[in-house]
C-alpha atoms as a PDB file:
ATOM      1  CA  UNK A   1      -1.485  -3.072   9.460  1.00  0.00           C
ATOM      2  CA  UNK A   2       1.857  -2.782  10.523  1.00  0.00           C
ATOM      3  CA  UNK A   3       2.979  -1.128  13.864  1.00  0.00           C
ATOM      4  CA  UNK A   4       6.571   0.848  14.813  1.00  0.00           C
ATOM      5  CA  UNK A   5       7.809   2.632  17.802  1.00  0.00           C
ATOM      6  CA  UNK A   6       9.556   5.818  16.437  1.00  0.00           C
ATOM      7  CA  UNK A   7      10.631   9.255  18.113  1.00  0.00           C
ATOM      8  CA  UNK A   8      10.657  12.042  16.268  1.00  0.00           C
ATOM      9  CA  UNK A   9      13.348  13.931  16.974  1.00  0.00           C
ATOM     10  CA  UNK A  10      13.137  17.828  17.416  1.00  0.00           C
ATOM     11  CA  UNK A  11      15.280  19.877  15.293  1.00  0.00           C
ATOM     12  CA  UNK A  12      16.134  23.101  14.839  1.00  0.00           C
ATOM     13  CA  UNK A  13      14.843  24.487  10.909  1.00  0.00           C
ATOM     14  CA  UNK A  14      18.522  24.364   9.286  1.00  0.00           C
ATOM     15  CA  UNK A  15      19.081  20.815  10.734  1.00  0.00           C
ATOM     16  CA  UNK A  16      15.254  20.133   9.314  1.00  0.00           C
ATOM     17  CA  UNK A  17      15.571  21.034   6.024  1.00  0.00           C
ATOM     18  CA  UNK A  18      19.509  19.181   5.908  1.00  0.00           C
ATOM     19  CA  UNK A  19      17.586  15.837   6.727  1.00  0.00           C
ATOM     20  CA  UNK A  20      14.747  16.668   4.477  1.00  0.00           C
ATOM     21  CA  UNK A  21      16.948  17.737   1.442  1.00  0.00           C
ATOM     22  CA  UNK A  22      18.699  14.247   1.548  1.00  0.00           C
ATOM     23  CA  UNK A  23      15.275  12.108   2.624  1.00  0.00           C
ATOM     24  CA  UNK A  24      13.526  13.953  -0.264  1.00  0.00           C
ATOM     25  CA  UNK A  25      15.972  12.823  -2.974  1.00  0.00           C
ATOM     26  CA  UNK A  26      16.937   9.345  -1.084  1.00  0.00           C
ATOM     27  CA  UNK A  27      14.378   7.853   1.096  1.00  0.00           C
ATOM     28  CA  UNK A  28      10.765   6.424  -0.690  1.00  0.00           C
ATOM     29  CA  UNK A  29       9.238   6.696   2.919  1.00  0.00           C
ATOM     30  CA  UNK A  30      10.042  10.887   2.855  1.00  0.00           C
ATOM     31  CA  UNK A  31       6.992  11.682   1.704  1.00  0.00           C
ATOM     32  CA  UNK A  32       4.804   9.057   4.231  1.00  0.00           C
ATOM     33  CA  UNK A  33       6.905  10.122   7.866  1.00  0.00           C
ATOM     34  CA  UNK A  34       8.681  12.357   8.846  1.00  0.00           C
ATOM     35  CA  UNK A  35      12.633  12.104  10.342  1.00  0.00           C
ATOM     36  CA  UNK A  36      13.014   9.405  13.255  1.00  0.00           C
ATOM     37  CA  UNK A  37      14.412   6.743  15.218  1.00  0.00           C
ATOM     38  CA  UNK A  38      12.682   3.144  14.906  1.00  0.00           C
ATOM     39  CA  UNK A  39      12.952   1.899  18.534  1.00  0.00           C
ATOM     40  CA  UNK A  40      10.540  -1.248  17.821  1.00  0.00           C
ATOM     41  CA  UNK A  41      10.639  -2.312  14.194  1.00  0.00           C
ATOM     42  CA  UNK A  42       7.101  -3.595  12.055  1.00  0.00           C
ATOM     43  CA  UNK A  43       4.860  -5.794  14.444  1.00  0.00           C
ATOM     44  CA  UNK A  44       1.326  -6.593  13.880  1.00  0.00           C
ATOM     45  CA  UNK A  45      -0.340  -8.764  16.709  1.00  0.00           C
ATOM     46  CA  UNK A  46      -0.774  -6.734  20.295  1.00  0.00           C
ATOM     47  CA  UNK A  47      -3.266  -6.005  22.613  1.00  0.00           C
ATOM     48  CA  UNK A  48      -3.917  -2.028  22.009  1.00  0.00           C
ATOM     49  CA  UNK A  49      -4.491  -1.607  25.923  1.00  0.00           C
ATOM     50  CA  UNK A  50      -1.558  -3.683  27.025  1.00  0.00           C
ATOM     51  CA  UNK A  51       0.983  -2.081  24.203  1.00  0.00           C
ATOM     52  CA  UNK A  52      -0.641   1.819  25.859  1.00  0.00           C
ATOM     53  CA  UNK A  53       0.266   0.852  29.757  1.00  0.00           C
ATOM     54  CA  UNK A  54       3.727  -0.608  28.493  1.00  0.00           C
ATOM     55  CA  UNK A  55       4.684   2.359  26.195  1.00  0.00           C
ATOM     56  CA  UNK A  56       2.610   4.790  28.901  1.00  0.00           C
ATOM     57  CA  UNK A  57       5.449   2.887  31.582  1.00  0.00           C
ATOM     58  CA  UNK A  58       8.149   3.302  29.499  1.00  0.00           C
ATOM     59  CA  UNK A  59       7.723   6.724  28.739  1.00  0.00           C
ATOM     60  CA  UNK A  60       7.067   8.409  32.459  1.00  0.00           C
ATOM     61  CA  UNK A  61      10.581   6.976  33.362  1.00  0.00           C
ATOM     62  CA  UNK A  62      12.331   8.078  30.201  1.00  0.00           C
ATOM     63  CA  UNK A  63      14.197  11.606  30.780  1.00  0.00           C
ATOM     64  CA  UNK A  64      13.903  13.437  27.008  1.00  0.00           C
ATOM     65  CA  UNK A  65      17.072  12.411  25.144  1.00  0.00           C
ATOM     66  CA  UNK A  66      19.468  14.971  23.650  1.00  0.00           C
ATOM     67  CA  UNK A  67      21.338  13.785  21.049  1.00  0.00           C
ATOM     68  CA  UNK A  68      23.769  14.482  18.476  1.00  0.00           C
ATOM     69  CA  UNK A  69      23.804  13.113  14.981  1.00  0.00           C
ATOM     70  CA  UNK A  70      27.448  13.146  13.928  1.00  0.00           C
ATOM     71  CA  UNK A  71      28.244  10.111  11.805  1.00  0.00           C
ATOM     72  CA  UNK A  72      27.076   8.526   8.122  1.00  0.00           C
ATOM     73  CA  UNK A  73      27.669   5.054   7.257  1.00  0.00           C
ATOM     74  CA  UNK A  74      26.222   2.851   4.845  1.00  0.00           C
ATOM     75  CA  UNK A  75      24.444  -0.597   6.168  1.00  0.00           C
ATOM     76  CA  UNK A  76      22.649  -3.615   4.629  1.00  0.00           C
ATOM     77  CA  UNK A  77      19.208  -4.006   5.747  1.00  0.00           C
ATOM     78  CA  UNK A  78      17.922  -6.495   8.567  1.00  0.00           C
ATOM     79  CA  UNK A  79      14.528  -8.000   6.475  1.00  0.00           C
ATOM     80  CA  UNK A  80      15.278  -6.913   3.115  1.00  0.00           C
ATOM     81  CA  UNK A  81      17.845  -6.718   0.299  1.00  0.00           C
ATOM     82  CA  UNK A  82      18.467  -3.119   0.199  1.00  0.00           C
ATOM     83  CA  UNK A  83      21.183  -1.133   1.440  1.00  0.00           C
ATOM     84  CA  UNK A  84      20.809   1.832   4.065  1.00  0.00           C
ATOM     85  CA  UNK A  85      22.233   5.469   4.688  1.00  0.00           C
ATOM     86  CA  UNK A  86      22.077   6.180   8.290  1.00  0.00           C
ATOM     87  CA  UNK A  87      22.415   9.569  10.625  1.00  0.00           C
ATOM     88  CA  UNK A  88      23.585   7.780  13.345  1.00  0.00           C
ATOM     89  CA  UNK A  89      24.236   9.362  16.487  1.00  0.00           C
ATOM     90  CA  UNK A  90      27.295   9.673  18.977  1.00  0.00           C
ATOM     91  CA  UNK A  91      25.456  11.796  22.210  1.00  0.00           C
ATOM     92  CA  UNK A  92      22.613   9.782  23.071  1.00  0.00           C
ATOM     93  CA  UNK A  93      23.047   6.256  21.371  1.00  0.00           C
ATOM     94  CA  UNK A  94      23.811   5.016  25.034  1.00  0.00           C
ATOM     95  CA  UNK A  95      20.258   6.370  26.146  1.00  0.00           C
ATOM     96  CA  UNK A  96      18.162   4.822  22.469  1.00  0.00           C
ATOM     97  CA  UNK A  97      20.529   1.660  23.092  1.00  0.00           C
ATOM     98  CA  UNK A  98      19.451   1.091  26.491  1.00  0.00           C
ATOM     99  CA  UNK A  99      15.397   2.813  25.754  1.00  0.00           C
ATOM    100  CA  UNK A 100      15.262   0.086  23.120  1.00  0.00           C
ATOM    101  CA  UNK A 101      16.407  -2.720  25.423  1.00  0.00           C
ATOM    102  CA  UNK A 102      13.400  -1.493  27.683  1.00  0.00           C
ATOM    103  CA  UNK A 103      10.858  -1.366  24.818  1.00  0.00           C
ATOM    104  CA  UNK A 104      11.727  -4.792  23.913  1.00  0.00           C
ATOM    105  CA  UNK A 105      10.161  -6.249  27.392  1.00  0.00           C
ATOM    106  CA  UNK A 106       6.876  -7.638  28.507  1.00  0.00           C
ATOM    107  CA  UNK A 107       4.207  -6.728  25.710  1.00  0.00           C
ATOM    108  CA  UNK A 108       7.244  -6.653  22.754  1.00  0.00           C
ATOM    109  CA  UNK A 109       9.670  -9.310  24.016  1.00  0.00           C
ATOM    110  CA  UNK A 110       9.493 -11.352  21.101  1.00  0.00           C
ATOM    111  CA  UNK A 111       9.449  -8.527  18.575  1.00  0.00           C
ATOM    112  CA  UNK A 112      13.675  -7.967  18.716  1.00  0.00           C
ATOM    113  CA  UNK A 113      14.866  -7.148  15.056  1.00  0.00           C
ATOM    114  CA  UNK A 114      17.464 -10.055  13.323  1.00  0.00           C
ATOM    115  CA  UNK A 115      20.424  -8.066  13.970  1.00  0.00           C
ATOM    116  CA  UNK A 116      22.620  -8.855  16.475  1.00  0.00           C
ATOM    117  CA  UNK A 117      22.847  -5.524  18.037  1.00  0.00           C
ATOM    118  CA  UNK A 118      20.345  -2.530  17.730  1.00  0.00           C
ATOM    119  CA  UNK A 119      22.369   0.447  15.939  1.00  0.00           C
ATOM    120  CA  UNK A 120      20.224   3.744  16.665  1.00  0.00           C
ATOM    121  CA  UNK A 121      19.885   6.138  13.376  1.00  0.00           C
ATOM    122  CA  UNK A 122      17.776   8.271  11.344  1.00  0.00           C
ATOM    123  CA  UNK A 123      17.618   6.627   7.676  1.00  0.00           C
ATOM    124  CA  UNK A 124      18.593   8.974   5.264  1.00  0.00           C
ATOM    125  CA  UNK A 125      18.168   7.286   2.483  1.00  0.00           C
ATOM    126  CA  UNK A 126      17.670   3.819   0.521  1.00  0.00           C
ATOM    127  CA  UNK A 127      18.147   1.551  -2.306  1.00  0.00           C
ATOM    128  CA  UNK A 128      18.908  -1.608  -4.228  1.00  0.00           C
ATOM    129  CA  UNK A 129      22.602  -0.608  -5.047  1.00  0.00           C
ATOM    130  CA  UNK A 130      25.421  -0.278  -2.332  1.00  0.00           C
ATOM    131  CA  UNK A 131      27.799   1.624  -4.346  1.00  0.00           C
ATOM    132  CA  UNK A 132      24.535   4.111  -4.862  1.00  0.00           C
ATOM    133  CA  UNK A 133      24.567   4.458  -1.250  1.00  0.00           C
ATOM    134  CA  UNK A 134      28.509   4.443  -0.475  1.00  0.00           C
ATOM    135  CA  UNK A 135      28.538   7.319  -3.098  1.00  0.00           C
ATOM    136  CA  UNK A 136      25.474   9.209  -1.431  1.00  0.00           C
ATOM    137  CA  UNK A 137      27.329   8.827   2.319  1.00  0.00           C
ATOM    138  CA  UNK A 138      30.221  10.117   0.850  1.00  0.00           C
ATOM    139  CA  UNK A 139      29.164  12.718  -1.178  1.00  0.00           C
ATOM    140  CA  UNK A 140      27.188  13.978   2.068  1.00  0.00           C
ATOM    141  CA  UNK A 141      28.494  17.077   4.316  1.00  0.00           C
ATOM    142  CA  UNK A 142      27.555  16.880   8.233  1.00  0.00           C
ATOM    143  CA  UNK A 143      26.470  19.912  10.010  1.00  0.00           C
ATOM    144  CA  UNK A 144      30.305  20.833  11.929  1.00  0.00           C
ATOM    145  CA  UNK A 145      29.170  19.904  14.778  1.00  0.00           C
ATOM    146  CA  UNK A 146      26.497  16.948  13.949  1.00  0.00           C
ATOM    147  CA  UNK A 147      22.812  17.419  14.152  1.00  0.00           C
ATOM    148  CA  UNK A 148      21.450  18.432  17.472  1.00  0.00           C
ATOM    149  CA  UNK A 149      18.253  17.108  18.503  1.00  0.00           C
ATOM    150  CA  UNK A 150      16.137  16.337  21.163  1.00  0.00           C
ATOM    151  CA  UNK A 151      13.721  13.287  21.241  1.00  0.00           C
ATOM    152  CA  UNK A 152      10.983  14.157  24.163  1.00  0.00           C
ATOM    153  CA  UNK A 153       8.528  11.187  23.383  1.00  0.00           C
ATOM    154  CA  UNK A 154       7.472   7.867  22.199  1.00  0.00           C
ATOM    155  CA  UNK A 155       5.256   7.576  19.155  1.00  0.00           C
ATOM    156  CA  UNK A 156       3.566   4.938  18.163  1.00  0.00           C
ATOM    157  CA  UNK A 157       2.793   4.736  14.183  1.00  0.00           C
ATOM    158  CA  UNK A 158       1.052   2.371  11.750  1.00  0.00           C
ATOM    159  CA  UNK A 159       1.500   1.790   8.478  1.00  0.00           C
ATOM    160  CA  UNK A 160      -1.351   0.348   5.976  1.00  0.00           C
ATOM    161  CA  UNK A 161      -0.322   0.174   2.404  1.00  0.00           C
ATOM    162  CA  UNK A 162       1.728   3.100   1.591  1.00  0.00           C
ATOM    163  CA  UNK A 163      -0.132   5.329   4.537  1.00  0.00           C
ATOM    164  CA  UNK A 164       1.290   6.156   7.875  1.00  0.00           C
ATOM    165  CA  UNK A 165       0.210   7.869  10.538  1.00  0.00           C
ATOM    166  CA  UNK A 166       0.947   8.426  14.740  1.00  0.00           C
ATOM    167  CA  UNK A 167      -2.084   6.733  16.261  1.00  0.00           C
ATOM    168  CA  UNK A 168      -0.310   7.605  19.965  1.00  0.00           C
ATOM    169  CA  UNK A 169       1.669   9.999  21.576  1.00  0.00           C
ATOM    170  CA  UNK A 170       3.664   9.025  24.791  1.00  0.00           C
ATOM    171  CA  UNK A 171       5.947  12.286  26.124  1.00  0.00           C
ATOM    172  CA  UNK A 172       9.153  11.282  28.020  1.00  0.00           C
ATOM    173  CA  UNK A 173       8.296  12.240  31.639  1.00  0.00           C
ATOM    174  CA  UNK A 174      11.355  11.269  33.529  1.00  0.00           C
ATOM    175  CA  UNK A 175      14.049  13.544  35.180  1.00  0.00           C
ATOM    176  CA  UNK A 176      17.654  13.488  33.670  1.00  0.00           C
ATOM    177  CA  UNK A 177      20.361  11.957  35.441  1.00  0.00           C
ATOM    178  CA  UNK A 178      22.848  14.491  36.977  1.00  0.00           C
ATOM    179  CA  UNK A 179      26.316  13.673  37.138  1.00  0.00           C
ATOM    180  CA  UNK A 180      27.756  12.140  40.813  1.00  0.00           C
ATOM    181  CA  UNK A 181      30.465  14.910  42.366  1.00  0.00           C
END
């Protein structure tokens, strides 16, 4: 079994069925989860009470993140040969970036992904061919004004064989940050 840190983002039904239109066609995992962010990336070996309190921690100082989805772009995979279309976003990649950074402490210090820096997206879609996916990015037309969201908590999913499923919830309980005057 193979563990992730995702957060589903919340979406309004026309940005919903957007994603899912281009997941359906694009993305083998479509069918198995639905849209999110990976914040910690396929680990196996953790004590299921110490991974709770950390992720439980995590989450009662994390304000719900609003973001907004405005950019495509085509990337190479971290662990695999296979090329990527990713929702990335502009509003709230500072928040995921710095979430992430957070995750990646105590209990999941050593489980850091191979890239040199963590790039925050939705995957829209994915396969063996980079010109497949160059063409699919830009044959793809954004919302006007991106893809709103709202990511209010921390779920933890496994997947075994081709099954996943959320085996715990962890709602963001912290209070936003208001702007100094």
């Amino acid at each position: 079994m193979t563990n992730f840190i995702v957060c589903y983002p919340q979406l309004n039904e026309r940005n919903r069925q957007w994603i899912d239109g281009v997941r359906r066609n694009n993305d083998p995992q479509a069918e198995a989860i639905a849209p999110h962010v990976t914040l910690v990336f396929g680990f196996t070996e953790v004590a299921r009470q110490s991974l709770e309190e950390h992720l439980r921690k995590r989450a009662a100082a994390q304000a719900p993140i609003a973001a907004t989805f405005s950019a495509l772009e085509c990337r190479k995979g971290v662990r695999e040969e296979a090329y990527y279309a990713y929702l990335m976003p502009e509003r709230g990649r500072v928040a995921l970036t710095a979430l992430y950074d957070q995750l990646h402490r105590g209990v999941l210090a050593d489980e850091k992904i191979g890239a040199p820096v963590y790039v925050p997206h939705i995957t829209l879609a994915r396969s063996r061919s980079r010109a497949a996916i160059e063409t699919l990015v830009a044959s793809l037309a954004l919302p006007e004004r991106g893809i709103a969201a709202v990511l209010p908590a921390l779920t933890w999913v496994a997947a075994d064989g081709g099954a996943i499923r959320d085996l715990a919830v962890f709602p963001f309980a912290g209070k936003a940050k208001t702007p100094h005057r």
